[in-house]
Protein backbone atom coordinates (compact mmCIF):
# COMPACT_ATOMS: atom_id res chain seq x y z
CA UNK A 1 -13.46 9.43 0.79
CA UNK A 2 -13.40 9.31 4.31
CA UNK A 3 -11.74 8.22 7.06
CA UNK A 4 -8.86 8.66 9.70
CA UNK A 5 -4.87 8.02 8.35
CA UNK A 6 -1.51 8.29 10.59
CA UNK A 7 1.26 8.37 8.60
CA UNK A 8 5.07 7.51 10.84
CA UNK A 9 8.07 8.04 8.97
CA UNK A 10 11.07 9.68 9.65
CA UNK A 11 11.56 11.69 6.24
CA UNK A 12 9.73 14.77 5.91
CA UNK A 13 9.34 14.83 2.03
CA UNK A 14 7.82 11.03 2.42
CA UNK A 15 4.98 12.79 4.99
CA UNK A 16 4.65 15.55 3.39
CA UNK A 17 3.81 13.78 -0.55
CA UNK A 18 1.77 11.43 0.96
CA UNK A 19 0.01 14.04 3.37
CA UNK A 20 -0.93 15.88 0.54
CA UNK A 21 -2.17 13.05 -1.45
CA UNK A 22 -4.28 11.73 0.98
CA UNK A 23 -5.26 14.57 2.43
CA UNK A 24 -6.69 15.70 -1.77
CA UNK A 25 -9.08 12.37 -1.07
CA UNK A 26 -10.52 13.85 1.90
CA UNK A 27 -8.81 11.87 3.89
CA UNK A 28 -8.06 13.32 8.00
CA UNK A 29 -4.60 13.08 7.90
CA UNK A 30 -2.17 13.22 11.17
CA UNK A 31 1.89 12.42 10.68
CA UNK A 32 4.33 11.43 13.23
CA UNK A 33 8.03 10.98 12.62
CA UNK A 34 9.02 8.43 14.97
CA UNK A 35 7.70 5.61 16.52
CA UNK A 36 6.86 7.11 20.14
CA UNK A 37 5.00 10.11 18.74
CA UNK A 38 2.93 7.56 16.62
CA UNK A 39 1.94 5.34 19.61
CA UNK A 40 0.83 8.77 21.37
CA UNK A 41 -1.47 9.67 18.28
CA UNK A 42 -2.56 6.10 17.59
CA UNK A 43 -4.38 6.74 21.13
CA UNK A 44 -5.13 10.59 20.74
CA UNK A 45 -5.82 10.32 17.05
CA UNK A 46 -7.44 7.08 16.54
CA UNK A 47 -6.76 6.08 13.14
CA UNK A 48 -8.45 3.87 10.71
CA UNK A 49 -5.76 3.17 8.76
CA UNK A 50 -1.73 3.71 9.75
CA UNK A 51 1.02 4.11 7.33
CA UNK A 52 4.53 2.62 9.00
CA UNK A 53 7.69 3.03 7.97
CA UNK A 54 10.35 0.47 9.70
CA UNK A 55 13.34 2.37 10.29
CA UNK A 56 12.78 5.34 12.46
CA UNK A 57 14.64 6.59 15.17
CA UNK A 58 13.89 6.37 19.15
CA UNK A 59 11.50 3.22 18.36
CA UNK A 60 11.41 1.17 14.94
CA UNK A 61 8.16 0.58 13.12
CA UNK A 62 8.71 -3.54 14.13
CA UNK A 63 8.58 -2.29 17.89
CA UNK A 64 5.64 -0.21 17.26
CA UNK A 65 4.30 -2.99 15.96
CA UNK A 66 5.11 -5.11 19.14
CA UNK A 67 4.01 -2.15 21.38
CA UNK A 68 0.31 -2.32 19.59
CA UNK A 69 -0.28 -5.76 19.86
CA UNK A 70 -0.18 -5.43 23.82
CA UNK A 71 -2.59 -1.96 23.56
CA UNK A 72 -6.18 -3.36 23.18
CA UNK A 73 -7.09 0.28 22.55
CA UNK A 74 -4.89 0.25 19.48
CA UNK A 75 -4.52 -3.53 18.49
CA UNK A 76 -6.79 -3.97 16.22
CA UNK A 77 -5.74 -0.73 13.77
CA UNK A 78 -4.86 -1.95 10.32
CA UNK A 79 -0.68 -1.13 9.91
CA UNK A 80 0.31 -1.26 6.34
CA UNK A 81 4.49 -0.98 6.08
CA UNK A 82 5.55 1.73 3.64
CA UNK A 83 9.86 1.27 3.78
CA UNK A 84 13.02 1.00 2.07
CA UNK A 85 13.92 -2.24 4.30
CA UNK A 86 13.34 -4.93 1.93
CA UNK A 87 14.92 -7.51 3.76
CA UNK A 88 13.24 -11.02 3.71
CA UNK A 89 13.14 -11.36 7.38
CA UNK A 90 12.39 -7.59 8.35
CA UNK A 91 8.80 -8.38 5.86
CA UNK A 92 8.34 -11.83 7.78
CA UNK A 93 8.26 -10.13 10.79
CA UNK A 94 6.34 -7.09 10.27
CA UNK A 95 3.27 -9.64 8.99
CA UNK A 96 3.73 -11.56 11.82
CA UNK A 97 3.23 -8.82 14.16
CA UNK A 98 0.18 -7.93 12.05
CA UNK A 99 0.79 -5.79 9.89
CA UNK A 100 -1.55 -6.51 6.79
CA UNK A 101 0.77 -5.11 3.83
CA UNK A 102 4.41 -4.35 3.22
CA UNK A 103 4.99 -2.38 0.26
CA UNK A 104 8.59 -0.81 -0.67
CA UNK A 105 8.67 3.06 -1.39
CA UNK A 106 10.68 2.18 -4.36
CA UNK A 107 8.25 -0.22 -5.51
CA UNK A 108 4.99 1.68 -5.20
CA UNK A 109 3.50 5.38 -6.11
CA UNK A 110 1.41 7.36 -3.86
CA UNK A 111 -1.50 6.13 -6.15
CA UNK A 112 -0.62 2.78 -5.59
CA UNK A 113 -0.59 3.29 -1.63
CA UNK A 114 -3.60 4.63 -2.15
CA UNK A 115 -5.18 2.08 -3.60
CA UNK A 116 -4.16 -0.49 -0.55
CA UNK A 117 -4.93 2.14 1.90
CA UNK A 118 -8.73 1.97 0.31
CA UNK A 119 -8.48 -1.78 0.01
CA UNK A 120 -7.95 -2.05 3.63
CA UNK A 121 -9.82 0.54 5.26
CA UNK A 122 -12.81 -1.59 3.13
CA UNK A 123 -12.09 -4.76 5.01
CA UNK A 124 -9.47 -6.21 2.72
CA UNK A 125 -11.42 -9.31 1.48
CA UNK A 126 -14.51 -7.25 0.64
CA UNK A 127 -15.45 -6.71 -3.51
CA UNK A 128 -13.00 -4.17 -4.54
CA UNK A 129 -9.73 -5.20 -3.00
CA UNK A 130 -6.84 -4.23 -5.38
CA UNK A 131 -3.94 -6.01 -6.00
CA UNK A 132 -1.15 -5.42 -8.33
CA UNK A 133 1.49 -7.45 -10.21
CA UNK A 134 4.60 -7.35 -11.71
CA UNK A 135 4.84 -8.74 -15.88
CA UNK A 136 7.99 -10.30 -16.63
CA UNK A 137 9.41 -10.88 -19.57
CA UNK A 138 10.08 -14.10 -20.87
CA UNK A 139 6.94 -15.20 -18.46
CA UNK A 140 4.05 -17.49 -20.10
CA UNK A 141 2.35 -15.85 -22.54
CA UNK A 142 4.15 -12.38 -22.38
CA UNK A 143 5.29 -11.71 -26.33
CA UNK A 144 1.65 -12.99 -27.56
CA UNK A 145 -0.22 -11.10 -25.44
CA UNK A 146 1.85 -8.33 -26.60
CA UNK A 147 1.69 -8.83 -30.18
CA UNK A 148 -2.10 -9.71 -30.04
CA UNK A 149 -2.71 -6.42 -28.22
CA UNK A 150 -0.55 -3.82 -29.59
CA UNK A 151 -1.75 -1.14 -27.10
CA UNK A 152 0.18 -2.38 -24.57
CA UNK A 153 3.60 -1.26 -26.27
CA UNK A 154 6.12 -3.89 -24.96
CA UNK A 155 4.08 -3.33 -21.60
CA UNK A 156 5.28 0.57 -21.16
CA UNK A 157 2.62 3.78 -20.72
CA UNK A 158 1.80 5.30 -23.34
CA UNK A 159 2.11 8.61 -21.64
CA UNK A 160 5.35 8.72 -19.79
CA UNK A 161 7.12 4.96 -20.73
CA UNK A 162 7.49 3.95 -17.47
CA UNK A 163 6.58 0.25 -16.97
CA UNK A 164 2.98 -1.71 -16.93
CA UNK A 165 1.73 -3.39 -13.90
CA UNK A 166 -1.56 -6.03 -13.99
CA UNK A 167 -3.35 -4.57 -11.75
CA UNK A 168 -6.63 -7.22 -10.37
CA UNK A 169 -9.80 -6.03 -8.77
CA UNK A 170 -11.67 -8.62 -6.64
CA UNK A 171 -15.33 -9.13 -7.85
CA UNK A 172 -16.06 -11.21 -4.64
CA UNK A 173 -19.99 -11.68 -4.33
CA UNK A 174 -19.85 -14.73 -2.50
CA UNK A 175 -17.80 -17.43 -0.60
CA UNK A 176 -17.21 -19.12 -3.90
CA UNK A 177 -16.42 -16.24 -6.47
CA UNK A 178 -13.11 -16.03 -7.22
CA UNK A 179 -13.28 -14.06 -10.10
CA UNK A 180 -11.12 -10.26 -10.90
CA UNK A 181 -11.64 -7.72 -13.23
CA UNK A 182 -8.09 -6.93 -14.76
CA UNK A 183 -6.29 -3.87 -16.32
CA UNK A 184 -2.65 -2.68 -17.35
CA UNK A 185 -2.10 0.26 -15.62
CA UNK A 186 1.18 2.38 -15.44
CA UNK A 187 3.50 2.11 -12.09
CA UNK A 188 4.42 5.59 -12.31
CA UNK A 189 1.79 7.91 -13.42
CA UNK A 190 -1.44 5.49 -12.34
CA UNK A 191 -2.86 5.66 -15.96
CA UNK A 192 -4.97 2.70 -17.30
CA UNK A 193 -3.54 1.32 -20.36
């Protein structure tokens, strides 16, 4: 891989894992902890990609986000929000400032990140965008798809038990393909069922 990521966040251990991770894809990786530090590198750095937490000190990732906007040297870099906000309106807002994703930490392994770090740094709507979803229980067609596929195990890894996700890869070759290639794959260790 290649390409330029800033990573803002106020927790070291959150920089640091996802430093590492990236940086093990060949990714150029610079990390900021607050908001005015990541403005300064936005400019210095010039990142393809940023990786935005919300709650920082000094200035919050939704005034970054604000700042940007009115910097057409930095406007047009791709912000995906990596928090522990959850909050209905703090998401609403982030996207409406421009941010293209808002994933929670909780929610989402450095794998995961990864992949909608890719996604985006390809253009988003190009073939290959990744998007993942949740299976719920008692949903449609869980138990038979279950029962008709027993690899799936009540939708838990088979390596470490930890919950299945549907995970959908765009096969967009045209204007009027809409179709995905599908696969199970585990939330936790990023293993295809």
């Amino acid at each position: 891989m290649s390409g330029k990521i800033l990573i803002v966040d106020d927790e070291e251990i959150i920089r640091r894992i996802y430093f590492d991770r990236l940086s093990a894809e060949k990714y150029t990786v610079e990390t900021a902890s607050d908001g005015q530090e990541a403005l300064d590198k936005m400019v210095s750095f010039s990142p393809n990609i940023i990786l935005l937490d919300i709650l920082m000190p000094n200035i919050s990732g939704l005034q970054v986000l604000e700042q940007m906007k009115t910097n057409p040297k930095i406007s047009n870099i791709p912000v995906i929000v990596l928090s522990n906000m959850g909050q209905d309106i703090n998401i609403k807002k982030a996207l409406e400032l421009g941010a293209r994703d808002y994933l929670l930490k909780s929610s989402y392994t450095p794998n995961q990140v990864l992949d909608k770090i890719r996604a985006n740094i390809s253009g988003g709507s190009e073939k290959g965008s990744i998007y993942h979803l949740d299976v719920r229980e008692n949903v449609s067609d869980y138990f038979r798809l279950s029962a008709d596929h027993p690899f799936l195990k009540g939708y838990r890894c088979a390596y470490c038990s930890q919950p299945l996700q549907l995970e959908l890869i765009s096969n967009k070759t045209g204007s009027d393909d809409h179709s995905f290639t599908a696969t199970f794959v585990c939330t936790s260790c990023g293993k295809k069922a």
